[in-house]
Protein backbone atom coordinates (compact mmCIF):
# COMPACT_ATOMS: atom_id res chain seq x y z
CA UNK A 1 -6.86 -11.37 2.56
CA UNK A 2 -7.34 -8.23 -0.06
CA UNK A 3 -9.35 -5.52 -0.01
CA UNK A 4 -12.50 -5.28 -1.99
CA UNK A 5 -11.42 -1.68 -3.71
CA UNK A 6 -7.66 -2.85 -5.32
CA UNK A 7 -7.56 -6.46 -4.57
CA UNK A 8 -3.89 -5.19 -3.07
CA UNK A 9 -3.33 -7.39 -0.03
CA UNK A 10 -0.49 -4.92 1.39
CA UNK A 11 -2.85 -1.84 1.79
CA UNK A 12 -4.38 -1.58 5.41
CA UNK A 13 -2.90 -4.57 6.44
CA UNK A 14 -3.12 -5.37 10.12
CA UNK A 15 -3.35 -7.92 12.92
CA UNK A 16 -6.07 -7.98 15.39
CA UNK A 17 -5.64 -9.80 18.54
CA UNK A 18 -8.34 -10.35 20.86
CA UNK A 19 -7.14 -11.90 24.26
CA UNK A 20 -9.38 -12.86 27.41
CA UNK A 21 -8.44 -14.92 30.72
CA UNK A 22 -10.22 -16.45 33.47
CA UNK A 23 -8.75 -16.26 37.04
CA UNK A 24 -8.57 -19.38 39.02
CA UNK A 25 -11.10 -21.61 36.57
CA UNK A 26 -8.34 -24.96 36.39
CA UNK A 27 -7.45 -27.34 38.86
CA UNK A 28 -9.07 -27.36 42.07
CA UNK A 29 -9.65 -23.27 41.18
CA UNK A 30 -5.83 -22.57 41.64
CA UNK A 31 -4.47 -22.12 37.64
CA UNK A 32 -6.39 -19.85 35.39
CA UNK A 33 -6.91 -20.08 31.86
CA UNK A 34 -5.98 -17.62 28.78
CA UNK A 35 -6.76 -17.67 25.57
CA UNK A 36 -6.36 -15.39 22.41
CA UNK A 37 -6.98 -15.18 19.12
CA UNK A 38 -5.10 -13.18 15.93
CA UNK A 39 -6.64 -11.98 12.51
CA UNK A 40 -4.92 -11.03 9.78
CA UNK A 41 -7.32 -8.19 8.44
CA UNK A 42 -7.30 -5.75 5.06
CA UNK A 43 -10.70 -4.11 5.42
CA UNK A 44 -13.14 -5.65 6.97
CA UNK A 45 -11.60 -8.74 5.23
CA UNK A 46 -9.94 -11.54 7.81
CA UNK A 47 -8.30 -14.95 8.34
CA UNK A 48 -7.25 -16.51 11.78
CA UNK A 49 -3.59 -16.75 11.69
CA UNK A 50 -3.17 -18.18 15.18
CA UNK A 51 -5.56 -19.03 18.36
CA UNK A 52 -4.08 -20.31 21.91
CA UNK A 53 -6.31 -21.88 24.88
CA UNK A 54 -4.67 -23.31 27.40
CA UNK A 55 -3.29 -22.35 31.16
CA UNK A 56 -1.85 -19.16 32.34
CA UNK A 57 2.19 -20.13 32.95
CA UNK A 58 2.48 -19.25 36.67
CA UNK A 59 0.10 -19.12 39.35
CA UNK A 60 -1.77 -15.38 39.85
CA UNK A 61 -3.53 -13.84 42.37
CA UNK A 62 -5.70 -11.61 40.31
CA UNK A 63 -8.39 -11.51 37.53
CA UNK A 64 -5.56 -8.08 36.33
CA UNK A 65 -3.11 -10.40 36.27
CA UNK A 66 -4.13 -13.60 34.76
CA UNK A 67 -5.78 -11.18 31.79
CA UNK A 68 -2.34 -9.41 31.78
CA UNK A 69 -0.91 -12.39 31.17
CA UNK A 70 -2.87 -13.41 28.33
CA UNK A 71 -2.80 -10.10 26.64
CA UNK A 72 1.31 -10.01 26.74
CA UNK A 73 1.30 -13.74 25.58
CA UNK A 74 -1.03 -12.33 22.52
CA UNK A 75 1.39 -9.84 21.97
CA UNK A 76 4.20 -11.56 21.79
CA UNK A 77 2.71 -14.31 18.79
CA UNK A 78 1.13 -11.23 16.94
CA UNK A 79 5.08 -9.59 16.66
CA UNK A 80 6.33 -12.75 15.29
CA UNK A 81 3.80 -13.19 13.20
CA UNK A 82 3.79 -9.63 12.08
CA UNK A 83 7.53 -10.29 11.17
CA UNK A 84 6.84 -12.96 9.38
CA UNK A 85 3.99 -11.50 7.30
CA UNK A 86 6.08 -8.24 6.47
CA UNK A 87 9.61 -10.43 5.54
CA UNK A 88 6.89 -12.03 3.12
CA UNK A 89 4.85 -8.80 2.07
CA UNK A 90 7.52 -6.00 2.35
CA UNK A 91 10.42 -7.50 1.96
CA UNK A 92 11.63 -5.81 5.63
CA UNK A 93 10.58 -6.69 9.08
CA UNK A 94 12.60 -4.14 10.89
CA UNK A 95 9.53 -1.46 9.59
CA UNK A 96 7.08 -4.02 10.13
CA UNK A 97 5.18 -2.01 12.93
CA UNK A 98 4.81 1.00 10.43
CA UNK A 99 3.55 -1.27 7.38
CA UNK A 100 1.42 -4.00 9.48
CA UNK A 101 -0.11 -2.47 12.75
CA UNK A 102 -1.28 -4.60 15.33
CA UNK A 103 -4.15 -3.55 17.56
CA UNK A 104 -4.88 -5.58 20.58
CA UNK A 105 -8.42 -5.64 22.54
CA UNK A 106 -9.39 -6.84 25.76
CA UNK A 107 -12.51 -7.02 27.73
CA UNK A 108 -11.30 -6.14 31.07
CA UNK A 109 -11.94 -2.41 31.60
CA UNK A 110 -9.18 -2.77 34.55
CA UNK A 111 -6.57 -3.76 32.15
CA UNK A 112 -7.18 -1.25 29.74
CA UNK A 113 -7.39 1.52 32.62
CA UNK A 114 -4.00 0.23 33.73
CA UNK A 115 -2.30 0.08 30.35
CA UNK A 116 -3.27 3.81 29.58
CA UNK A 117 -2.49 5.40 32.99
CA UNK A 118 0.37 6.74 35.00
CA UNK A 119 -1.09 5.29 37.92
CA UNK A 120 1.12 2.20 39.09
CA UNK A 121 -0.99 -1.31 40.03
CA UNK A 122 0.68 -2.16 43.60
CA UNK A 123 1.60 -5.24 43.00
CA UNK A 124 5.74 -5.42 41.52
CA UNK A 125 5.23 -8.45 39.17
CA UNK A 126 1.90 -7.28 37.57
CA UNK A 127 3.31 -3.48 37.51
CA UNK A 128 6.60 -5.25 35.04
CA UNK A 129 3.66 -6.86 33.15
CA UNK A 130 1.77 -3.91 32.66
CA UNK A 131 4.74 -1.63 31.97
CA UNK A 132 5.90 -4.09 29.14
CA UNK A 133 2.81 -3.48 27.56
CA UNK A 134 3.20 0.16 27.69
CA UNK A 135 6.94 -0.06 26.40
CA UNK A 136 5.14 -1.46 23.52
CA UNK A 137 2.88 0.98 22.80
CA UNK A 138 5.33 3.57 23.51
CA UNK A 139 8.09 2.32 21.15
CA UNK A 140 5.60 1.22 18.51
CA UNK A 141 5.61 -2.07 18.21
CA UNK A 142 1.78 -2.58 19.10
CA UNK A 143 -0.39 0.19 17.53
CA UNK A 144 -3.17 0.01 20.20
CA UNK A 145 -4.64 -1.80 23.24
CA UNK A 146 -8.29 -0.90 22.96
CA UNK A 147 -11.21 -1.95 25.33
CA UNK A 148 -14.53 -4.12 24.20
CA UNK A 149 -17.40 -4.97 25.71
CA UNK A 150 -17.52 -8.47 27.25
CA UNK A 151 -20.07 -9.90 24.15
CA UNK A 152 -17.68 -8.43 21.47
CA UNK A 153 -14.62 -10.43 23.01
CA UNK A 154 -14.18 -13.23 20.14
CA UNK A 155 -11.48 -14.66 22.88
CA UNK A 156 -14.39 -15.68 25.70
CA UNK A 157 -15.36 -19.17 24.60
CA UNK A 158 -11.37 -19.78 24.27
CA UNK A 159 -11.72 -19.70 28.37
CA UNK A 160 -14.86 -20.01 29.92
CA UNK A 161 -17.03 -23.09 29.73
CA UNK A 162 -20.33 -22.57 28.26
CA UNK A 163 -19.02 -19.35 26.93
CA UNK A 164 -21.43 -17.94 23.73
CA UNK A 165 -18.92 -18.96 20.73
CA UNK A 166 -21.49 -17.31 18.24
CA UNK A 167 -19.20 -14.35 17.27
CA UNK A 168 -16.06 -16.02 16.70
CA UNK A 169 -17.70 -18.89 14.76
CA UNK A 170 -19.60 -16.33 12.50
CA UNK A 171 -16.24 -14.48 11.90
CA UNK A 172 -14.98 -17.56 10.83
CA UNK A 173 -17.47 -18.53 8.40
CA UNK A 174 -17.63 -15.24 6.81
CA UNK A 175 -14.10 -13.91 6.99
CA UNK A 176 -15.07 -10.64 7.97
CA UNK A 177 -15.15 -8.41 10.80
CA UNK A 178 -17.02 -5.76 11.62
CA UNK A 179 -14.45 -2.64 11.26
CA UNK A 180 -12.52 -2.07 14.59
């Protein structure tokens, strides 16, 4: 990845992470399924550095949940692979959320709603969930959680059958993004 301007790979380097769910679509319509997917951007430049599809790792009993559950699963490759990339870049991972910025998007308007209020969800394991996510953006180690409209979410054919893979598979071909 380099930007067209300098060719220099460590300006405007950051991670994107798109990460989607589906409640109660595995086994007999108990599990649900997550999946995510992380760029390594400069620009409008990008490579896929990781993707995950598979089941959520406890049983939930919400669509807020199960997509909670993806999007802190997300998070938690994009750090280590942000501390990988700025070891490797930078020299330093300890600054690595100043130098390589990870922005995280999601397709569930609930999520988002939850992540940037004060308002509590009811529920006590979902509100830890949700509040680890906030600690995050809080303390800086996740730049952004931003919202996207369901046919923008490059994450949907990771975890819904018959899902339109169109988007993903054209940001693969063509390495690039539009700018987010």
């Amino acid at each position: 990845v380099s930007t067209q301007s300098t060719g220099n790979i460590k300006e405007g380097v950051k991670i994107l992470v798109h990460t989607d769910a589906s409640f109660g679509n595995l086994d007999q319509k108990v599990n649900s399924g997550r999946g995510y997917v992380i760029f390594l951007c400069s620009g409008d430049n990008c490579c896929v550095l990781a993707w995950a599809s598979n089941k959520v790792k406890r049983v939930v009993s919400s669509t807020l949940e199960s997509e909670a559950l993806a999007l802190i699963d997300g998070l938690n490759h994009s750090q280590m692979l942000r501390d990988e990339i700025s070891d490797l870049l930078y020299g330093d991972s300890k600054s690595s959320g100043v130098l390589v910025k990870i922005i995280a998007f999601t397709d569930s308007k609930q999520l988002y709603e939850s992540v940037h209020s004060t308002k509590q969800v009811s529920d006590h394991r979902l509100r830890r969930d949700i509040c680890n996510v906030k600690e995050r953006l809080q303390q800086g180690v996740v730049s952004e959680v931003r919202w996207i409209p369901n046919p923008e979410m490059l994450a949907d054919c990771l975890t819904k059958r018959g899902a339109n893979s169109q988007k993903l598979d054209m940001v693969l071909e063509t390495g690039k993004t539009r700018k987010f």
